[in-house]
C-alpha atoms as a PDB file:
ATOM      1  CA  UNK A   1      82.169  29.686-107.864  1.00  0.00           C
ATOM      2  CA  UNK A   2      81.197  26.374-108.579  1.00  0.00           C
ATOM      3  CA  UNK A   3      80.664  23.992-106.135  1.00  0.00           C
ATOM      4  CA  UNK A   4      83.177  20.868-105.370  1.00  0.00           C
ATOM      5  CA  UNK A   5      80.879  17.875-106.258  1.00  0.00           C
ATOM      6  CA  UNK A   6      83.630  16.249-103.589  1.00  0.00           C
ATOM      7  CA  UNK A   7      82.117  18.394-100.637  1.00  0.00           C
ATOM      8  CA  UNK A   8      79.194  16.394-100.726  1.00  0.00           C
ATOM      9  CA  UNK A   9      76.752  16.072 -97.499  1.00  0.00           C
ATOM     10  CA  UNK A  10      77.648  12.177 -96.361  1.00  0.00           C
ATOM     11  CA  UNK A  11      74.511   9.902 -95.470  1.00  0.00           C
ATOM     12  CA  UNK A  12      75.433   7.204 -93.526  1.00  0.00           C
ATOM     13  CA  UNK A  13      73.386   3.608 -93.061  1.00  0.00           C
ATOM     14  CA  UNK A  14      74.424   0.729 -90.751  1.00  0.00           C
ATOM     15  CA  UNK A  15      73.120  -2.801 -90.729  1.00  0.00           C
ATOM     16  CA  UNK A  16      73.557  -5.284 -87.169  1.00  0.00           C
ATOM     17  CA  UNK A  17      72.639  -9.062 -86.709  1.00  0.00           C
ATOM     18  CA  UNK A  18      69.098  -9.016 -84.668  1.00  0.00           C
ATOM     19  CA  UNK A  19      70.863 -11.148 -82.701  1.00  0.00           C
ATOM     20  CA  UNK A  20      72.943  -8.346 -81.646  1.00  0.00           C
ATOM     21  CA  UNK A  21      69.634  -6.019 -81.226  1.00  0.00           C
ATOM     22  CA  UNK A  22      70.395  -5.705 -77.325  1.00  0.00           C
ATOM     23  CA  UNK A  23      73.412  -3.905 -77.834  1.00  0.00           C
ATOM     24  CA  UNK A  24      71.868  -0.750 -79.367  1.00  0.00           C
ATOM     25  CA  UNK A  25      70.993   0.191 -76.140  1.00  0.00           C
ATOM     26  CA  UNK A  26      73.941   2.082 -76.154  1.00  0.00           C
ATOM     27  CA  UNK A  27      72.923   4.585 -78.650  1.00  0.00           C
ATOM     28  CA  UNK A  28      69.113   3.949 -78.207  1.00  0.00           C
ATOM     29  CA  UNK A  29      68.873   8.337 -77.004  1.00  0.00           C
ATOM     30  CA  UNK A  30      70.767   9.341 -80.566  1.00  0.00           C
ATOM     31  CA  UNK A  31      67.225  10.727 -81.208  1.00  0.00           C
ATOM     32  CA  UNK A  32      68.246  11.417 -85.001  1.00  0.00           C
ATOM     33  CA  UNK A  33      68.849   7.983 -85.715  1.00  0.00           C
ATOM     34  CA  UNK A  34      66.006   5.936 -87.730  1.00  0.00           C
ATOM     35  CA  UNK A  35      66.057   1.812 -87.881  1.00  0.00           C
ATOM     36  CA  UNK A  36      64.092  -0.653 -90.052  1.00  0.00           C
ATOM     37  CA  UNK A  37      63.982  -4.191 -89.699  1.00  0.00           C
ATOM     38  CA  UNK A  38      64.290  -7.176 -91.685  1.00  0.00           C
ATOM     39  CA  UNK A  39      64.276 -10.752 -91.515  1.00  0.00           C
ATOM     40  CA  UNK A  40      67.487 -11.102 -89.961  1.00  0.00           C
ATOM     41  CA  UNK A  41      69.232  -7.997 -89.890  1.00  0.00           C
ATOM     42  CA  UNK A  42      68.707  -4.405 -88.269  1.00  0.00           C
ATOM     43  CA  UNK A  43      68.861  -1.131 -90.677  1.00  0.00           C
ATOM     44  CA  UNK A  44      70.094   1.799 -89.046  1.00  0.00           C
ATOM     45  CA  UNK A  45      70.583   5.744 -91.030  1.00  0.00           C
ATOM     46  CA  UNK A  46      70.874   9.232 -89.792  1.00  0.00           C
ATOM     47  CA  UNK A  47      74.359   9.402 -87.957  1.00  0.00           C
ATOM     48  CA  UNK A  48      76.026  12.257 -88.301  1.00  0.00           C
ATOM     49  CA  UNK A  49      79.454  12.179 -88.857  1.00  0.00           C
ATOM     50  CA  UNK A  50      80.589  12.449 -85.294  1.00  0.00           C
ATOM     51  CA  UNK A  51      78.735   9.473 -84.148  1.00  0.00           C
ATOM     52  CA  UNK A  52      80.031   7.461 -87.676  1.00  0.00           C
ATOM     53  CA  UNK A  53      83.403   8.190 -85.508  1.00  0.00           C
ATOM     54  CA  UNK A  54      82.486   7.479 -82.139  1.00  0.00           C
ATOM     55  CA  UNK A  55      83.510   5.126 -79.555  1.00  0.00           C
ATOM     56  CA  UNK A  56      79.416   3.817 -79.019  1.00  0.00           C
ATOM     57  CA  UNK A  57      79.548   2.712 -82.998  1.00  0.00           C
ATOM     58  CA  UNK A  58      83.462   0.978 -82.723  1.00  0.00           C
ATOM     59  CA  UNK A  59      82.316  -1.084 -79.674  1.00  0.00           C
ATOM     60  CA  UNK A  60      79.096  -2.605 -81.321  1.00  0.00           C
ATOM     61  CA  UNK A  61      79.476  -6.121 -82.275  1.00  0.00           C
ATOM     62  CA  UNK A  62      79.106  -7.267 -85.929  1.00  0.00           C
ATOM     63  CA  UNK A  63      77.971  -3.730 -86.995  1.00  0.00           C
ATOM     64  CA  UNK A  64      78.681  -2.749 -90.314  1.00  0.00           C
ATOM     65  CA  UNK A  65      78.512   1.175 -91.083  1.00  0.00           C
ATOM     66  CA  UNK A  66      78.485   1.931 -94.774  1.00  0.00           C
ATOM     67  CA  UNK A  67      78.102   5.525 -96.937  1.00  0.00           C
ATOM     68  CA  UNK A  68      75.423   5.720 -98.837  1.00  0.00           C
ATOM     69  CA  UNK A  69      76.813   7.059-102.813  1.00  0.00           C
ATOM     70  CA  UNK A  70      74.442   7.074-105.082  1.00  0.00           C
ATOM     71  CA  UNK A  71      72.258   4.312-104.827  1.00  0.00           C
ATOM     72  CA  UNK A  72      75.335   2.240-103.414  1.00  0.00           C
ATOM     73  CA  UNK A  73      76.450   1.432-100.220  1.00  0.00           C
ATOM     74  CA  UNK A  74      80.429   1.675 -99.658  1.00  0.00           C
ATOM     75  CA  UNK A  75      82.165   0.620 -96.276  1.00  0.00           C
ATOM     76  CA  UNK A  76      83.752   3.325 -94.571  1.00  0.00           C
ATOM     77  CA  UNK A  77      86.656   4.182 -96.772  1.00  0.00           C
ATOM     78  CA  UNK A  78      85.798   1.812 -99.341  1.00  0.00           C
ATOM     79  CA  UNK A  79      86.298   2.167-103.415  1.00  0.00           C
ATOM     80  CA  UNK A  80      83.936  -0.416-104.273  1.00  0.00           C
ATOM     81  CA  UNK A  81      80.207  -0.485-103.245  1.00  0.00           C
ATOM     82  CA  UNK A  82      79.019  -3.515-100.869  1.00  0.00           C
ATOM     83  CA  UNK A  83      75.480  -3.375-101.561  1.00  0.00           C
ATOM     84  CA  UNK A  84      72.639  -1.565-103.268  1.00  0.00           C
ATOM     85  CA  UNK A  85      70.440   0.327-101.016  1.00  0.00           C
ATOM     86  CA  UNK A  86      67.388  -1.125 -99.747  1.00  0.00           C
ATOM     87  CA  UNK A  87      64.140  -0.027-100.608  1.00  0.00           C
ATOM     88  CA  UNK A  88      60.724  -0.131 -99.428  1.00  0.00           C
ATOM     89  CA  UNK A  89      61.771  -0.069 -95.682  1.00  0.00           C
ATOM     90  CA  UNK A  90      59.837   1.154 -92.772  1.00  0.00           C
ATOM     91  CA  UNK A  91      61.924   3.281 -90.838  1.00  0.00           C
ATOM     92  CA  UNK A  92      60.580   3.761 -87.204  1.00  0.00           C
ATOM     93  CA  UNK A  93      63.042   6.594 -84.901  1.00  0.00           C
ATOM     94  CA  UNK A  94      65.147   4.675 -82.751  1.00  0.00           C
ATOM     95  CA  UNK A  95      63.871   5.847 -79.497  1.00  0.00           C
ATOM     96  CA  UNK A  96      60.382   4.144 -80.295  1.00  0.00           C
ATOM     97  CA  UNK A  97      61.456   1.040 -81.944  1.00  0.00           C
ATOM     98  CA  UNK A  98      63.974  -0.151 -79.376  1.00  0.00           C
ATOM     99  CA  UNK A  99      62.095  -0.783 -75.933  1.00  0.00           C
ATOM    100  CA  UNK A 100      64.094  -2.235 -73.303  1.00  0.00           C
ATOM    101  CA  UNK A 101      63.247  -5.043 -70.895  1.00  0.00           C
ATOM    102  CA  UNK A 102      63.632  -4.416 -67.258  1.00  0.00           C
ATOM    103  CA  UNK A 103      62.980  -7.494 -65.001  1.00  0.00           C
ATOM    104  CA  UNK A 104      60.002  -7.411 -62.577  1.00  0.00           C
ATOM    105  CA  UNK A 105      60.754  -5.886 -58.803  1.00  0.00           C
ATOM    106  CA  UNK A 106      62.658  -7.856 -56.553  1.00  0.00           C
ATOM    107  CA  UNK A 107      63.730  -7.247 -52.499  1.00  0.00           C
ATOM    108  CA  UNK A 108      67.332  -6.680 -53.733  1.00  0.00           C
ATOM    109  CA  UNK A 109      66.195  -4.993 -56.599  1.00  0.00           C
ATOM    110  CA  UNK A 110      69.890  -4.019 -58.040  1.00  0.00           C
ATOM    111  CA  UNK A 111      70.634  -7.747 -59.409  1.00  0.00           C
ATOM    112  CA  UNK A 112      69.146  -6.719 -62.576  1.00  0.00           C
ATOM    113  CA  UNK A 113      68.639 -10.226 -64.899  1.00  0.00           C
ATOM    114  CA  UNK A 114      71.010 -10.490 -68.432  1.00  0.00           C
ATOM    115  CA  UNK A 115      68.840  -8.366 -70.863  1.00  0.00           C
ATOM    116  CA  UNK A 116      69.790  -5.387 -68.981  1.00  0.00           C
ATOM    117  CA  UNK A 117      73.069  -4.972 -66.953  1.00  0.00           C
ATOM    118  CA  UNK A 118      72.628  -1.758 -65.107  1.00  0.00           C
ATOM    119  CA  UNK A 119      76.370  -0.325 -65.157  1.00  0.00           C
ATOM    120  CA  UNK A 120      78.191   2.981 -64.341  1.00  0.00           C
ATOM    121  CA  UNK A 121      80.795   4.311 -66.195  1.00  0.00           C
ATOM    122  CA  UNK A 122      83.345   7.308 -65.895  1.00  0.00           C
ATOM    123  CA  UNK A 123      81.826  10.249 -67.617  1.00  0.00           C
ATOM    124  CA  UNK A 124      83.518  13.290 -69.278  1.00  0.00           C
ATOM    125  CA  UNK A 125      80.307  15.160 -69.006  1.00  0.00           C
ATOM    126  CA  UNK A 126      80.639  17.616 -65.657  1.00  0.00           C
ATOM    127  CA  UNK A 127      77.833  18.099 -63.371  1.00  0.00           C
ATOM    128  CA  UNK A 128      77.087  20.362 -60.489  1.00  0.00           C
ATOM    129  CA  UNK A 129      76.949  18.551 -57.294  1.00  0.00           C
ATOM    130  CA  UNK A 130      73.948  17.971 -55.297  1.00  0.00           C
ATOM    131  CA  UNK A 131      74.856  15.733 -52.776  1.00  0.00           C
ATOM    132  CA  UNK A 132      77.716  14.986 -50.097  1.00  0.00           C
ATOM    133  CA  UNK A 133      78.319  11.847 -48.271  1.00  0.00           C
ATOM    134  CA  UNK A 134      81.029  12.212 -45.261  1.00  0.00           C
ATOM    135  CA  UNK A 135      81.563  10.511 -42.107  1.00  0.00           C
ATOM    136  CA  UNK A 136      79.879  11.887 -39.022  1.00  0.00           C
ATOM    137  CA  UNK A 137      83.268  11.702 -36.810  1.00  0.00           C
ATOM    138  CA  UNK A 138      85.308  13.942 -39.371  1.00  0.00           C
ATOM    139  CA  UNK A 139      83.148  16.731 -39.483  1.00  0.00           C
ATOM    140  CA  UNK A 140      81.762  17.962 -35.986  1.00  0.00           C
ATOM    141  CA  UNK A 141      83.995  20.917 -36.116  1.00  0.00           C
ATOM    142  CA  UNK A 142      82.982  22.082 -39.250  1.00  0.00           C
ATOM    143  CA  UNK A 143      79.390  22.384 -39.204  1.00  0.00           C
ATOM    144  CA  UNK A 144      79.726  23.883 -35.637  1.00  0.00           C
ATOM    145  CA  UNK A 145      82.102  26.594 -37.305  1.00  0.00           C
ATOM    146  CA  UNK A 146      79.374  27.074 -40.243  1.00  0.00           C
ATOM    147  CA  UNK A 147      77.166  30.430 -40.154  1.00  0.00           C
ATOM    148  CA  UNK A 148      73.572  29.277 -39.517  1.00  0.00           C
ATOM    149  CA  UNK A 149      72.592  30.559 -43.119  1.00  0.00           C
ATOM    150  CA  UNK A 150      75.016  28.533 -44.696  1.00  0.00           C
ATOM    151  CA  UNK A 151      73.687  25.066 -42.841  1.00  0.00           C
ATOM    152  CA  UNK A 152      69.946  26.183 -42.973  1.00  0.00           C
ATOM    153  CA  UNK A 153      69.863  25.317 -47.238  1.00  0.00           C
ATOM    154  CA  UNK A 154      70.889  21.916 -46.505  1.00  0.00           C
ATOM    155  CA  UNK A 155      68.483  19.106 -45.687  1.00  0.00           C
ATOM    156  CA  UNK A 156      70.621  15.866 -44.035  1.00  0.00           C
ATOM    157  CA  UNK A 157      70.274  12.202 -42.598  1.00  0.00           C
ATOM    158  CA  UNK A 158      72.538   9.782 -41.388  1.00  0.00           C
ATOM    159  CA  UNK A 159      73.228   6.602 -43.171  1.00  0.00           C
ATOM    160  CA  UNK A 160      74.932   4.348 -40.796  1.00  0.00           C
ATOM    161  CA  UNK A 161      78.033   6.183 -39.461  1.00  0.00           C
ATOM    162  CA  UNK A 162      77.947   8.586 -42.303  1.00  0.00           C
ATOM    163  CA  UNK A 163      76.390  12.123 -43.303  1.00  0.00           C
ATOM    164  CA  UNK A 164      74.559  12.640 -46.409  1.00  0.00           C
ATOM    165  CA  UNK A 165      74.143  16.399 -47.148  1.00  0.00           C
ATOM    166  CA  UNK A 166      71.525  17.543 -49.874  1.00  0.00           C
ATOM    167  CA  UNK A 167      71.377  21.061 -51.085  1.00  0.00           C
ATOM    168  CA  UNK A 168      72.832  23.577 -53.937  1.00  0.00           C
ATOM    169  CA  UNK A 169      75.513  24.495 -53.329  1.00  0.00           C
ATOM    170  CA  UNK A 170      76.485  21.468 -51.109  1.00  0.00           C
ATOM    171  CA  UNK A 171      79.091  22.082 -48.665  1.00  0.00           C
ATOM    172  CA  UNK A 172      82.666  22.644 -49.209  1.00  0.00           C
ATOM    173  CA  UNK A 173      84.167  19.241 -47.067  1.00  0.00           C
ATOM    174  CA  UNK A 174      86.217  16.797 -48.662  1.00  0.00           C
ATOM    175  CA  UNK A 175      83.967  14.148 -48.917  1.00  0.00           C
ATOM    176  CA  UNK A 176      82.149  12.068 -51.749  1.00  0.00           C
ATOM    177  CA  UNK A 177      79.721  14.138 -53.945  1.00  0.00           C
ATOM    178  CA  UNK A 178      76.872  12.939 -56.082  1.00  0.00           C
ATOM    179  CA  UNK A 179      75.055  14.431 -58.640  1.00  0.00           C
ATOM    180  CA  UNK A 180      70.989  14.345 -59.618  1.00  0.00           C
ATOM    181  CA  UNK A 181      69.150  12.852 -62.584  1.00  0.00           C
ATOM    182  CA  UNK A 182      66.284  11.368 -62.502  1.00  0.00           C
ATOM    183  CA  UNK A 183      65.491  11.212 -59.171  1.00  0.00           C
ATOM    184  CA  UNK A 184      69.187   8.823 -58.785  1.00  0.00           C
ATOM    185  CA  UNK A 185      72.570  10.644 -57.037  1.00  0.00           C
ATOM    186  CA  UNK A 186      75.412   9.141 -59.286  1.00  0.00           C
ATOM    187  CA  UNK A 187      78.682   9.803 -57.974  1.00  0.00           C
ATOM    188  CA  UNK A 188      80.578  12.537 -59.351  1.00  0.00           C
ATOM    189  CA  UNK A 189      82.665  11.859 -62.554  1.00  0.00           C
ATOM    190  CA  UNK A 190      79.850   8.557 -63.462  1.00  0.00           C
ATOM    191  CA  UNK A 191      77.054   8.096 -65.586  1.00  0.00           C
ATOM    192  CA  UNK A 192      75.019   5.186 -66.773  1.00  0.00           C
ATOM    193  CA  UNK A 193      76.611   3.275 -69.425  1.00  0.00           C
ATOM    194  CA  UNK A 194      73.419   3.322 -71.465  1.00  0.00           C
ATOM    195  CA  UNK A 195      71.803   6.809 -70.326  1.00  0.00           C
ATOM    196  CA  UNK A 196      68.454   6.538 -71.333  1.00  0.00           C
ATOM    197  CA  UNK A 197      68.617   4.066 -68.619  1.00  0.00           C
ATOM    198  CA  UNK A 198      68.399   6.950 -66.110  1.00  0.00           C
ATOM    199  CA  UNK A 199      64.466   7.712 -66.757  1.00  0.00           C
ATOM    200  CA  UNK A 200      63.476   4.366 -67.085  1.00  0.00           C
ATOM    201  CA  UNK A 201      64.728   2.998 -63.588  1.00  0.00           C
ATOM    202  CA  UNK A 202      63.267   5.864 -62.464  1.00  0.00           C
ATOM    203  CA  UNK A 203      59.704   5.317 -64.510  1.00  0.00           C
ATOM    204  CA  UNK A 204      60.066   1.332 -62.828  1.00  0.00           C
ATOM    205  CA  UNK A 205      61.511   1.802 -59.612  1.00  0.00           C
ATOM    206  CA  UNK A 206      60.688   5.058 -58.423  1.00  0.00           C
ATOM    207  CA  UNK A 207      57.702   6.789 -60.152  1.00  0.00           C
ATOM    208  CA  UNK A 208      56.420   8.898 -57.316  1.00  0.00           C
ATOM    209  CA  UNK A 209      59.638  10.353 -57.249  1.00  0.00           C
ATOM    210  CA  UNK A 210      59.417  10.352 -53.064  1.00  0.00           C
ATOM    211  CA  UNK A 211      62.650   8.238 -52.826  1.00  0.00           C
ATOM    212  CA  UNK A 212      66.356   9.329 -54.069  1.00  0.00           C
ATOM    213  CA  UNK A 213      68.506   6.153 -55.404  1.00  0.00           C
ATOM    214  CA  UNK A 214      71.630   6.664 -54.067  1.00  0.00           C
ATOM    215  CA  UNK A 215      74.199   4.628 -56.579  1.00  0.00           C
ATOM    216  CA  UNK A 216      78.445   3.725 -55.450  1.00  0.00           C
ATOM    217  CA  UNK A 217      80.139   3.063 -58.722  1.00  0.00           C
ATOM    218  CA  UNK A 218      80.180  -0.507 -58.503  1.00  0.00           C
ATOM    219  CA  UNK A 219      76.350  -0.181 -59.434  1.00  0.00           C
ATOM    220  CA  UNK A 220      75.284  -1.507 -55.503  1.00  0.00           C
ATOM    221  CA  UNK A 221      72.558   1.004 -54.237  1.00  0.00           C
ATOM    222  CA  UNK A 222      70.609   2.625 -51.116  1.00  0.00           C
ATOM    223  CA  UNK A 223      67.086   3.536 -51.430  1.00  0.00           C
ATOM    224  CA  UNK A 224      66.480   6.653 -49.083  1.00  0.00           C
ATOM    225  CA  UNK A 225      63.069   8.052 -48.337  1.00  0.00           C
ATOM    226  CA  UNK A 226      63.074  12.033 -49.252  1.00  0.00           C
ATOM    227  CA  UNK A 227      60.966  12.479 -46.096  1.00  0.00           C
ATOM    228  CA  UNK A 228      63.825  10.996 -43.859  1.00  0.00           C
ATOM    229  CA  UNK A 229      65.630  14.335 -44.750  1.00  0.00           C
ATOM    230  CA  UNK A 230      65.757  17.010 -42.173  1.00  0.00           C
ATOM    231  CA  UNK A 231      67.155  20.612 -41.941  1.00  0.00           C
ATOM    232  CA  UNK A 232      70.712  21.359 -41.233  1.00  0.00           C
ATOM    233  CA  UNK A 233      71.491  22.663 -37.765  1.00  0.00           C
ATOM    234  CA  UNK A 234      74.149  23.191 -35.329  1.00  0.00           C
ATOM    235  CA  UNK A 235      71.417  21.723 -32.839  1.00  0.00           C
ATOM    236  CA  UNK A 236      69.850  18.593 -35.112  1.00  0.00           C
ATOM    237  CA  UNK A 237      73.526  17.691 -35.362  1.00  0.00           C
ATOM    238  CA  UNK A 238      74.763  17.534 -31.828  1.00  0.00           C
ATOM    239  CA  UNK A 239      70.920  15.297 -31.142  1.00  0.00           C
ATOM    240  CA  UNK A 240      71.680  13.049 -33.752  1.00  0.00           C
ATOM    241  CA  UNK A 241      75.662  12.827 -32.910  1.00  0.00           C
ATOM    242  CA  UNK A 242      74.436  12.353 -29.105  1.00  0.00           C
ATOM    243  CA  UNK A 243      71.702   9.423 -30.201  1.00  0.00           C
ATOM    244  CA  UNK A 244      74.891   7.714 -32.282  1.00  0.00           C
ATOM    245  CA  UNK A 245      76.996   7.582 -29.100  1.00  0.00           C
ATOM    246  CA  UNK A 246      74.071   6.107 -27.335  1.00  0.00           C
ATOM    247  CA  UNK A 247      73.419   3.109 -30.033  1.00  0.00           C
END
């Protein structure tokens, strides 16, 4: 049967202000994605058509997305072409063209300057949790009620007047969980806004990979030494409840 010359493949290109460069942070890990530059504009091709569709590409500011028709360049939905399609371009994958800027260390470290706004976002994406951070005072009887086995996975420390338990699986009391990437614990439900943010706080701030980052949704974050961790016991727990009453 012959084929319906309507059921063609779309190719889709998009063109940006370089102004506006900063914003394709968002979609910098879209690995299949291609750019080329000129004076004053930013060529983009390879979505597919779920990204032409998605909620990164609608929030982008002064970005065009066109389909490319033979030769011609047609905004989405368009009858009429816009443009003819450029030639001669150097396309470069996105991943290696885009570099963003992170600011030189500081003491509080999480004020990150204007080029990049470090930011969390609610994430549909689900993620086993790693992590659990409860208050001391609501859990005494539970970890005294806990089979040794069960406590003797977990690694803990005390951060001010709370408990943060690390292990897999982390244990069953209602407090606030975290998941791992990168050597951060993002609370559960959140992700970076941009993600391939994730690897490169981690390349800047924490390359030994000795320290967890532990993040709250409103981006403000403790830096916790792995080897402040110790193992989970009915015994480390009473010392360490004991030494709280004392301070």
């Amino acid at each position: 049967m012959a084929k319906d010359p309507s059921e063609h493949i779309k190719e889709f290109w998009a063109e940006i202000p370089r102004k506006d460069e900063e914003y394709l942070g968002s979609i910098r890990d879209w690995n299949n994605l291609h750019i080329a530059l000129e004076k004053d504009v930013i060529w983009l091709k390879g979505f597919t058509d779920e990204q032409a569709d998605s909620p990164e590409i609608l929030q982008l500011p002064n970005f065009i997305l066109y389909e490319l028709r033979d030769g011609l360049l047609f905004r989405k939905h368009a009858l009429v072409p816009s443009k003819k399609v450029r030639t001669a371009m150097l396309w470069t994958p996105i991943d290696k063209a885009l570099r963003l800027t992170l600011p030189l260390s500081n003491n509080n470290f999480f004020g990150i300057d204007e080029k990049v706004e470090v930011t969390l976002k609610p994430s549909e994406e689900e993620h086993p949790a790693v992590a659990l951070l409860i208050s001391i005072a609501e859990i005494r009887d539970f970890i005294i009620a806990q089979p040794k086995f069960r406590l003797e996975i977990i690694d803990w420390m005390v951060i001010d007047d709370k408990a943060l338990f690390l292990g897999n699986p982390v244990l069953s009391f209602p407090g606030k969980t975290f998941w791992e990437r990168d050597g951060h614990l993002l609370p559960a439900g959140f992700d970076f806004e941009f993600k391939n943010m994730s690897s490169l706080l981690q390349r800047k701030y924490n390359a030994a990979l000795d320290q967890w980052l532990l993040w709250n949704e409103d981006t403000s974050v403790t830096v916790i030494n792995k080897s402040d961790f110790r193992k989970l016991s009915v015994s480390s727990f009473r010392l360490t409840e004991k030494a709280q009453e004392w301070n």
